[in-house]
PDB file of N, CA and C in Angstrom:
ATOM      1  N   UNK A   1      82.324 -96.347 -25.461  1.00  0.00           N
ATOM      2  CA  UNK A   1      81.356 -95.949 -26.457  1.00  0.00           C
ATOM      3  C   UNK A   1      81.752 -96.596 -27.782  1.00  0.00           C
ATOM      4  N   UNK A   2      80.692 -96.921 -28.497  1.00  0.00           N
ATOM      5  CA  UNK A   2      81.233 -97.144 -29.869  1.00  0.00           C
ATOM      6  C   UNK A   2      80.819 -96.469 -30.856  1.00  0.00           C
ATOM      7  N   UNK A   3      80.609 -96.933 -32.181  1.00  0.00           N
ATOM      8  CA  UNK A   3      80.418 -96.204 -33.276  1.00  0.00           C
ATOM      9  C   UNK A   3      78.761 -95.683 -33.246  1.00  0.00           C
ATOM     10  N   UNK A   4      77.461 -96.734 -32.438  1.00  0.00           N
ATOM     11  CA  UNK A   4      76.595 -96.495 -32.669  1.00  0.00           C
ATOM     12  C   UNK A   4      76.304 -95.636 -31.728  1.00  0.00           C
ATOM     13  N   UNK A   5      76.891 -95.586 -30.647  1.00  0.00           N
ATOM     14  CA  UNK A   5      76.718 -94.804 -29.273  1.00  0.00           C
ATOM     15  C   UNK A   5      76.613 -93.297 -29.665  1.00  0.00           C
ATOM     16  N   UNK A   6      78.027 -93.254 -30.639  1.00  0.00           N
ATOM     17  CA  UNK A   6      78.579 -92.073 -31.051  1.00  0.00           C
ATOM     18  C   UNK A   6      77.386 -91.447 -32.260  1.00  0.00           C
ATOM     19  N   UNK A   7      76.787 -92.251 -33.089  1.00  0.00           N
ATOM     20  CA  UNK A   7      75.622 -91.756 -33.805  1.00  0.00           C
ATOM     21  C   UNK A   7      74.375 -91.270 -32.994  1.00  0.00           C
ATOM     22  N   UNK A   8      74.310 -91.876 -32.471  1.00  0.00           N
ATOM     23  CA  UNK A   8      72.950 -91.612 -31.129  1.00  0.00           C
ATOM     24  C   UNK A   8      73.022 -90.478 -30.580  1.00  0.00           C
ATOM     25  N   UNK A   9      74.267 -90.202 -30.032  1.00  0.00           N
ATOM     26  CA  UNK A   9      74.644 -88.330 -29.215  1.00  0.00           C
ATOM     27  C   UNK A   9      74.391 -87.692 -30.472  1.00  0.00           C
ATOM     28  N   UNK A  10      74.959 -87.968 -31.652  1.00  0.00           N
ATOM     29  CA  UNK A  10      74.722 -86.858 -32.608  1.00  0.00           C
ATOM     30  C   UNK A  10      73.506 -86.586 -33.326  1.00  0.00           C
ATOM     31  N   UNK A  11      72.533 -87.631 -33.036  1.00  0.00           N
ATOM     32  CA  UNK A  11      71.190 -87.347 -33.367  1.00  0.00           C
ATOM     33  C   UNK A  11      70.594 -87.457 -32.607  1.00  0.00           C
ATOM     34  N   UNK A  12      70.798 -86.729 -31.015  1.00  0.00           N
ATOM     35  CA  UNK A  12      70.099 -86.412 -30.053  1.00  0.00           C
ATOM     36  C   UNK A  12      69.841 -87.490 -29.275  1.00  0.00           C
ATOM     37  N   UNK A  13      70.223 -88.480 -29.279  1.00  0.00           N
ATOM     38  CA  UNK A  13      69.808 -90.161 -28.410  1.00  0.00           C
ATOM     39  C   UNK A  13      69.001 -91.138 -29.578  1.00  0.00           C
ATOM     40  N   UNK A  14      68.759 -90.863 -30.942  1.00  0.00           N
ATOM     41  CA  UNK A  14      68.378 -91.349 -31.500  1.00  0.00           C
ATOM     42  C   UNK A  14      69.385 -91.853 -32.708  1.00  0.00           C
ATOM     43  N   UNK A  15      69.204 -93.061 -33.283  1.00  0.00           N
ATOM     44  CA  UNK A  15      69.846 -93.975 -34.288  1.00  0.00           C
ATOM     45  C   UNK A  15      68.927 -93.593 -35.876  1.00  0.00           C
ATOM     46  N   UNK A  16      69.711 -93.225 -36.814  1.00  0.00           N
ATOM     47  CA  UNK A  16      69.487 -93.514 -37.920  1.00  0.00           C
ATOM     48  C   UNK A  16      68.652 -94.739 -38.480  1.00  0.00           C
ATOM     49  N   UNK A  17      67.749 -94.944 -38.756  1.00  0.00           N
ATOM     50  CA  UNK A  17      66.874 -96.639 -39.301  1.00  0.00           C
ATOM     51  C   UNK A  17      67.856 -97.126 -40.504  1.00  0.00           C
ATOM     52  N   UNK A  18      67.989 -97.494 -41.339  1.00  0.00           N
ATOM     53  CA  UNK A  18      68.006 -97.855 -42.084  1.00  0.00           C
ATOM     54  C   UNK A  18      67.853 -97.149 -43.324  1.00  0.00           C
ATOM     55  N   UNK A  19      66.414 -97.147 -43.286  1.00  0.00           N
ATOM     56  CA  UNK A  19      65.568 -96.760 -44.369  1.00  0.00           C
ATOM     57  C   UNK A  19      66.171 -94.998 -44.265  1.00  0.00           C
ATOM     58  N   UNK A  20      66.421 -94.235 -42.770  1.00  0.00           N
ATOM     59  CA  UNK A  20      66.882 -92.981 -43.366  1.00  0.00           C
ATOM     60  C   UNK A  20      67.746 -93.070 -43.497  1.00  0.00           C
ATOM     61  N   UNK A  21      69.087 -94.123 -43.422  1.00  0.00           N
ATOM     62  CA  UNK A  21      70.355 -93.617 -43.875  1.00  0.00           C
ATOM     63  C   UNK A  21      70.686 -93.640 -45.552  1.00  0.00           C
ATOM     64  N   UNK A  22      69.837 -94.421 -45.957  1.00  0.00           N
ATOM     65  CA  UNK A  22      69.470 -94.866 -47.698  1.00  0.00           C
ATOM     66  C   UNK A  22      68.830 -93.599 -48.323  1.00  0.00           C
ATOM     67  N   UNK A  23      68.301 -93.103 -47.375  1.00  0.00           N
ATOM     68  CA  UNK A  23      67.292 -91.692 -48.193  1.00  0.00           C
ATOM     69  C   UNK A  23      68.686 -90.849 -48.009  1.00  0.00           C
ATOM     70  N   UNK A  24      68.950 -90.424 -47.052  1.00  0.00           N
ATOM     71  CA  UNK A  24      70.588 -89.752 -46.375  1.00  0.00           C
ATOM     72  C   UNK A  24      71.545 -89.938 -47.573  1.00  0.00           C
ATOM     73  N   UNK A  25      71.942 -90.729 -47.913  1.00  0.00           N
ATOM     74  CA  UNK A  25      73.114 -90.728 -48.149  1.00  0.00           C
ATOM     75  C   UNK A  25      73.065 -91.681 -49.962  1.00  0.00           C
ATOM     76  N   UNK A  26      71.971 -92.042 -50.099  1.00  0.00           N
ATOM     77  CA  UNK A  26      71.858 -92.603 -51.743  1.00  0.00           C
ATOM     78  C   UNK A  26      72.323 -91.596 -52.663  1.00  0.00           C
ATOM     79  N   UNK A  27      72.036 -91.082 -52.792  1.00  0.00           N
ATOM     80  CA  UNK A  27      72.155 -89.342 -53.733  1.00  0.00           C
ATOM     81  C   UNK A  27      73.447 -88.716 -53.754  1.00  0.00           C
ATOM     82  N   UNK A  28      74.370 -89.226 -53.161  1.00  0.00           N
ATOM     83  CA  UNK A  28      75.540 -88.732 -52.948  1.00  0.00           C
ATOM     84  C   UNK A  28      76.534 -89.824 -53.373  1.00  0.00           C
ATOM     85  N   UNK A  29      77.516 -88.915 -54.289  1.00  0.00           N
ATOM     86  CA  UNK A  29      78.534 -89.490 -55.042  1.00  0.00           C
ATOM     87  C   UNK A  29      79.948 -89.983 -54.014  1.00  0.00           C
ATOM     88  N   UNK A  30      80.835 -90.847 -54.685  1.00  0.00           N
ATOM     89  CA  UNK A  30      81.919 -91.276 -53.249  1.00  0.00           C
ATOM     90  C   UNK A  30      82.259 -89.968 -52.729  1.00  0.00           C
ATOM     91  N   UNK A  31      82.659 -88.485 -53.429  1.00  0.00           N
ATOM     92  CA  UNK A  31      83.436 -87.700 -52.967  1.00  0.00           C
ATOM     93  C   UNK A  31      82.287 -86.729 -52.116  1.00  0.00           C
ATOM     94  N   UNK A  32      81.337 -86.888 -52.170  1.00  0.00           N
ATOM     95  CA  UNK A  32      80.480 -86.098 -51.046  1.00  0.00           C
ATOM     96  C   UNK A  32      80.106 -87.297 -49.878  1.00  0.00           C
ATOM     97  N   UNK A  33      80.178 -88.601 -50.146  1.00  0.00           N
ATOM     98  CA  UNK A  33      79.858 -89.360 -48.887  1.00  0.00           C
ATOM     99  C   UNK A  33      81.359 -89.342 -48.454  1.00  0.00           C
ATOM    100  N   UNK A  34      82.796 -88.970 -48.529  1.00  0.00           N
ATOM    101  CA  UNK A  34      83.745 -88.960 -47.733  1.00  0.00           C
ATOM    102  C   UNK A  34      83.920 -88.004 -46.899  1.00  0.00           C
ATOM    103  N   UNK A  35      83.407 -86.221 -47.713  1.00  0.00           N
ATOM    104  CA  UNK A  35      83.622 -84.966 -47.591  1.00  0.00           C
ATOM    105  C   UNK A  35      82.411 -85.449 -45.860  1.00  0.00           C
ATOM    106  N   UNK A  36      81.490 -86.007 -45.821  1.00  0.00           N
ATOM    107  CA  UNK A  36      80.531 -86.096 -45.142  1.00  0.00           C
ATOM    108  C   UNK A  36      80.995 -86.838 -43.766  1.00  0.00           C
ATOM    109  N   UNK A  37      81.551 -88.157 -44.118  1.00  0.00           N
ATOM    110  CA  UNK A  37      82.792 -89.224 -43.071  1.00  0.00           C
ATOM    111  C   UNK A  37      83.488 -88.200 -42.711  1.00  0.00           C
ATOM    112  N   UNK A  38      84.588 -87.542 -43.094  1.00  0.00           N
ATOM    113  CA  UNK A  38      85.517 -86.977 -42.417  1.00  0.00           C
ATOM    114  C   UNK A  38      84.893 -85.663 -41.831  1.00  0.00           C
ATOM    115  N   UNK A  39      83.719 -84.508 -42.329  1.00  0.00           N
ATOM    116  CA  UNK A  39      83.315 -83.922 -41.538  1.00  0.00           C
ATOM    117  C   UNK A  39      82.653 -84.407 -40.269  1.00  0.00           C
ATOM    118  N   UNK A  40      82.481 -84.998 -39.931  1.00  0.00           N
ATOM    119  CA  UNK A  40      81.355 -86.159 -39.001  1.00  0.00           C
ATOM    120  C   UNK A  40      82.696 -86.411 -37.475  1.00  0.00           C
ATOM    121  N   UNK A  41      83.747 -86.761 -38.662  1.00  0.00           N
ATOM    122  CA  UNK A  41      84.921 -87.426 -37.554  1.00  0.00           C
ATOM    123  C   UNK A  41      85.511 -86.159 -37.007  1.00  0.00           C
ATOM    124  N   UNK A  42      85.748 -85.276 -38.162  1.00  0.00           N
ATOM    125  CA  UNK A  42      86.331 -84.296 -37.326  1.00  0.00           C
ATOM    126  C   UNK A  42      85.565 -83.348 -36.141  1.00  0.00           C
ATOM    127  N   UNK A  43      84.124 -83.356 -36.700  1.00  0.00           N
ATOM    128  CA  UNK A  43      83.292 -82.607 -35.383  1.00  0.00           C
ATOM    129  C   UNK A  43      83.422 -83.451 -33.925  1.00  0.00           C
ATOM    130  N   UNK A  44      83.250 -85.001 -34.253  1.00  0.00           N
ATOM    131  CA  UNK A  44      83.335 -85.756 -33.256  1.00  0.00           C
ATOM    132  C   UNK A  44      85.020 -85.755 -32.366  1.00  0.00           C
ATOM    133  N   UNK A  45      85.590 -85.855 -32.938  1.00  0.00           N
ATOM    134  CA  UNK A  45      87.182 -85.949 -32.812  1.00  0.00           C
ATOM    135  C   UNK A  45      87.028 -84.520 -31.746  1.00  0.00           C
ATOM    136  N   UNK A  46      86.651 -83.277 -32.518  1.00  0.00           N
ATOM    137  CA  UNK A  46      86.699 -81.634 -31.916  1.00  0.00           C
ATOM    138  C   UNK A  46      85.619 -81.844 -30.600  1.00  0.00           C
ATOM    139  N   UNK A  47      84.744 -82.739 -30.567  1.00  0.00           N
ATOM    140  CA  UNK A  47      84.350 -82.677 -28.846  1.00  0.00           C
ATOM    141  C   UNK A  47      84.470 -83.962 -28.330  1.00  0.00           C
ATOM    142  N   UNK A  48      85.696 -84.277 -28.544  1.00  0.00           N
ATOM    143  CA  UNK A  48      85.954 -85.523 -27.505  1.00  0.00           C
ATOM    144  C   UNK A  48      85.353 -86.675 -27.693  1.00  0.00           C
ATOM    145  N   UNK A  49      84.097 -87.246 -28.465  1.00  0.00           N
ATOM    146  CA  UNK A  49      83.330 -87.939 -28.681  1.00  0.00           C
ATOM    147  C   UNK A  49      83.726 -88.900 -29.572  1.00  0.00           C
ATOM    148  N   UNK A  50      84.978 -88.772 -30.327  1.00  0.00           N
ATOM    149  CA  UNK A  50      85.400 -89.989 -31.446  1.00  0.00           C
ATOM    150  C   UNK A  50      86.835 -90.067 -31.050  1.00  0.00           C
ATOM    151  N   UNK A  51      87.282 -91.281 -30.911  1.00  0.00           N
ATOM    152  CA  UNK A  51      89.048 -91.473 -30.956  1.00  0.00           C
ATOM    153  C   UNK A  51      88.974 -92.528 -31.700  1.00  0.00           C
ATOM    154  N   UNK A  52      90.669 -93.310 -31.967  1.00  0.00           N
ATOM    155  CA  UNK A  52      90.969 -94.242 -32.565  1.00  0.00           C
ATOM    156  C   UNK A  52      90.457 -95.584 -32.203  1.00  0.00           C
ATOM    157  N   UNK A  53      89.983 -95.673 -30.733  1.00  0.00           N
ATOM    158  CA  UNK A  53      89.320 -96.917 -30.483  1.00  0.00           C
ATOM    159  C   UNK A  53      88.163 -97.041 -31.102  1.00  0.00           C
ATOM    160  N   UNK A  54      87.380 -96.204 -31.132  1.00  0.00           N
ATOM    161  CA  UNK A  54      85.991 -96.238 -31.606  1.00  0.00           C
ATOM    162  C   UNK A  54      85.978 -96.570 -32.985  1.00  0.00           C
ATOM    163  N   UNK A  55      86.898 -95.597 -33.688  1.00  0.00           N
ATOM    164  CA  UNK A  55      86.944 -96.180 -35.191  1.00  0.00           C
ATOM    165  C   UNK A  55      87.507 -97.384 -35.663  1.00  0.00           C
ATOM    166  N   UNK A  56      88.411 -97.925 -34.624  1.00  0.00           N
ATOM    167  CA  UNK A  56      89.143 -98.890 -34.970  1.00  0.00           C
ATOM    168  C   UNK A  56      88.022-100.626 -34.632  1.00  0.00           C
ATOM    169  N   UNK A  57      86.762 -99.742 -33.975  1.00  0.00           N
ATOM    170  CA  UNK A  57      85.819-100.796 -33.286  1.00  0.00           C
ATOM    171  C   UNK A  57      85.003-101.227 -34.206  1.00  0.00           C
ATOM    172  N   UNK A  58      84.379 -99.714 -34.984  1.00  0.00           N
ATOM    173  CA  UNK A  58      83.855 -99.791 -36.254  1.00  0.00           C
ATOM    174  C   UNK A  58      84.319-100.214 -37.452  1.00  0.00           C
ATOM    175  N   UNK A  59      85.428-100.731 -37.348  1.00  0.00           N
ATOM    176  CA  UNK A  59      86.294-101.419 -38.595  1.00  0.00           C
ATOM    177  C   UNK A  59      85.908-102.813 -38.472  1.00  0.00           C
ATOM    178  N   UNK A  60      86.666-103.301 -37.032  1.00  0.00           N
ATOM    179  CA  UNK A  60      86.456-104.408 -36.680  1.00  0.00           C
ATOM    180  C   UNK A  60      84.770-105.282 -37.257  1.00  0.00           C
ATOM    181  N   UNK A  61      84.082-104.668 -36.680  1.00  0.00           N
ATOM    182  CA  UNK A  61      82.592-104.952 -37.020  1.00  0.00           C
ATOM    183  C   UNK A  61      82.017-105.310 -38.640  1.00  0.00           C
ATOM    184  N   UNK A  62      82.811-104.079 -38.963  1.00  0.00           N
ATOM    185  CA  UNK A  62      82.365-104.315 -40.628  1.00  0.00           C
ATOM    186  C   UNK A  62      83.332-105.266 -41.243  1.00  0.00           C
ATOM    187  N   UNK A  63      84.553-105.736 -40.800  1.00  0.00           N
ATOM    188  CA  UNK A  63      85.584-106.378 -41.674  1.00  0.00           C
ATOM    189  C   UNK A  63      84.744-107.403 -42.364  1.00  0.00           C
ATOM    190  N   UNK A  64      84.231-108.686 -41.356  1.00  0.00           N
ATOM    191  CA  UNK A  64      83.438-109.990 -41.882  1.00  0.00           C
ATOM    192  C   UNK A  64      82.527-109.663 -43.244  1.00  0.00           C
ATOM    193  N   UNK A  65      82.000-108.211 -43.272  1.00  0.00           N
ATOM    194  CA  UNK A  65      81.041-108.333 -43.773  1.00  0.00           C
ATOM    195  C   UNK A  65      80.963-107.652 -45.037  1.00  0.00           C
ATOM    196  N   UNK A  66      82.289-107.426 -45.357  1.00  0.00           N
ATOM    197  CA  UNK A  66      83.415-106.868 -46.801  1.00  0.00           C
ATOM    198  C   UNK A  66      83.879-107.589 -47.732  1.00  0.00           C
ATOM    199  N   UNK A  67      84.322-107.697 -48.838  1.00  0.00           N
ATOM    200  CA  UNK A  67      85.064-107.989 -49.510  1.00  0.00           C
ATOM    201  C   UNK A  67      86.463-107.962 -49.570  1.00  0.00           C
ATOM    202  N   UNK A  68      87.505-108.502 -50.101  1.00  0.00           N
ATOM    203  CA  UNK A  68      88.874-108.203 -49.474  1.00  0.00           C
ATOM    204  C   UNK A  68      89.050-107.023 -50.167  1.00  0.00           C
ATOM    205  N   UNK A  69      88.250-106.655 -51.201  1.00  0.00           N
ATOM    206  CA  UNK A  69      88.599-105.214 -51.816  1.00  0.00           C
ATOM    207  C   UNK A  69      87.910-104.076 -51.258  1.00  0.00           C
ATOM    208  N   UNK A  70      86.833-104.233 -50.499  1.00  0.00           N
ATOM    209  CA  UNK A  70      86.073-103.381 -50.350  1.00  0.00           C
ATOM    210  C   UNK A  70      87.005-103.126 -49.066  1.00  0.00           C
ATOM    211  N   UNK A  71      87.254-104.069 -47.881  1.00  0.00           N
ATOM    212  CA  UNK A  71      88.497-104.084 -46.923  1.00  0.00           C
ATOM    213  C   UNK A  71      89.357-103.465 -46.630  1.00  0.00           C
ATOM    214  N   UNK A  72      90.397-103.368 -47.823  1.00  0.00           N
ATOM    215  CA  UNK A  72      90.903-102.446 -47.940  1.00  0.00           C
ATOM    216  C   UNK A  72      90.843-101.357 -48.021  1.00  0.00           C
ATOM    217  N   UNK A  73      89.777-101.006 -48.721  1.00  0.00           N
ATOM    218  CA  UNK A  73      89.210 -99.571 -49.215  1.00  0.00           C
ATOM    219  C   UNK A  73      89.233 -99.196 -47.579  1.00  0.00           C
ATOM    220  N   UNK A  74      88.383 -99.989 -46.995  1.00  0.00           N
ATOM    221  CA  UNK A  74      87.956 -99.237 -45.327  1.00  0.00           C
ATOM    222  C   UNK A  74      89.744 -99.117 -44.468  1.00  0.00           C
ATOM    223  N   UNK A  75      90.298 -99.623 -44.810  1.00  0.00           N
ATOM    224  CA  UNK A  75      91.350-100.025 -44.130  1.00  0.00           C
ATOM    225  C   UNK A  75      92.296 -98.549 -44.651  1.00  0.00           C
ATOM    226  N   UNK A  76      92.623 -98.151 -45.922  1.00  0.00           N
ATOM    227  CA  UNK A  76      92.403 -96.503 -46.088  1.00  0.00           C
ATOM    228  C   UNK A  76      92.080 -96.134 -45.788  1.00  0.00           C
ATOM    229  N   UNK A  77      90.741 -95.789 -45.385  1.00  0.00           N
ATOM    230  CA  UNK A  77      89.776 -94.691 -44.996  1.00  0.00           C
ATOM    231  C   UNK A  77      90.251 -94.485 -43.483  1.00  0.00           C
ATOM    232  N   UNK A  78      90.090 -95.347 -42.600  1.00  0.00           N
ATOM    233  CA  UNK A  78      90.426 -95.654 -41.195  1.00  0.00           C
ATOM    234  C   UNK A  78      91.770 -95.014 -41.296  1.00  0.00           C
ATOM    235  N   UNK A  79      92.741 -95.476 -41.962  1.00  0.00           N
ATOM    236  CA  UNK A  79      94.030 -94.755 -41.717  1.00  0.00           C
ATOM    237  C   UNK A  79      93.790 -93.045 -41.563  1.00  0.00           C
ATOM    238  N   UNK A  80      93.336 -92.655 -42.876  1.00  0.00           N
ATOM    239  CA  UNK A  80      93.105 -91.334 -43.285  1.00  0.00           C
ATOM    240  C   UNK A  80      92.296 -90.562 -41.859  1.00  0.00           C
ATOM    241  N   UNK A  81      90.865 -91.630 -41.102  1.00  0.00           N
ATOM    242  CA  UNK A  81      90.310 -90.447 -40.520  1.00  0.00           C
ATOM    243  C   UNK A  81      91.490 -90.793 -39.033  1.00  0.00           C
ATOM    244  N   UNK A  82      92.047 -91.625 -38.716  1.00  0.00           N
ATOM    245  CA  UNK A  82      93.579 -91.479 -37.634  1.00  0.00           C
ATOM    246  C   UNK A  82      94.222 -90.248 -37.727  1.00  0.00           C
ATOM    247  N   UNK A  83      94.923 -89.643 -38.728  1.00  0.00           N
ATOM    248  CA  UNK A  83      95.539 -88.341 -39.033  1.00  0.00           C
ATOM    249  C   UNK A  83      95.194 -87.834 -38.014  1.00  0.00           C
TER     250      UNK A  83
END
């Protein structure tokens, strides 16, 4: 499974567009879009549905398409949701 697989079970077999993840998640400052990431991982993590491969898949994917600063930033975050 990967990261999108893992969005799909959680919205019933369906994927986020685009356009709702921008309505979703525009309005929200860094510390409520993290509070939001790590609740997400930990529900997933609590039914079996997220491990370190998956996140580590979803890293992979986004690296190319980062900045070396922004990179890092994810490269924290990833550590943090491992814990």
């Amino acid at each position: 499974m990967d990261i999108n697989d893992y969005i799909r079970r959680k919205r019933g077999g369906k994927s986020l567009t685009p356009e709702e993840a921008i309505r979703k998640y525009a309005g929200m400052d860094e510390t409520e879009l993290m509070n939001e990431l790590f609740k997400v991982a930990a529900e997933g993590r609590a039914s079996g549905e997220l491990n370190n491969d998956i996140v580590d898949g979803f890293y992979q994917k986004m690296l190319p398409l980062l900045t070396p600063e922004q990179a890092e930033r994810m490269r924290e975050l990833i550590i943090k949701l491992k814990q």
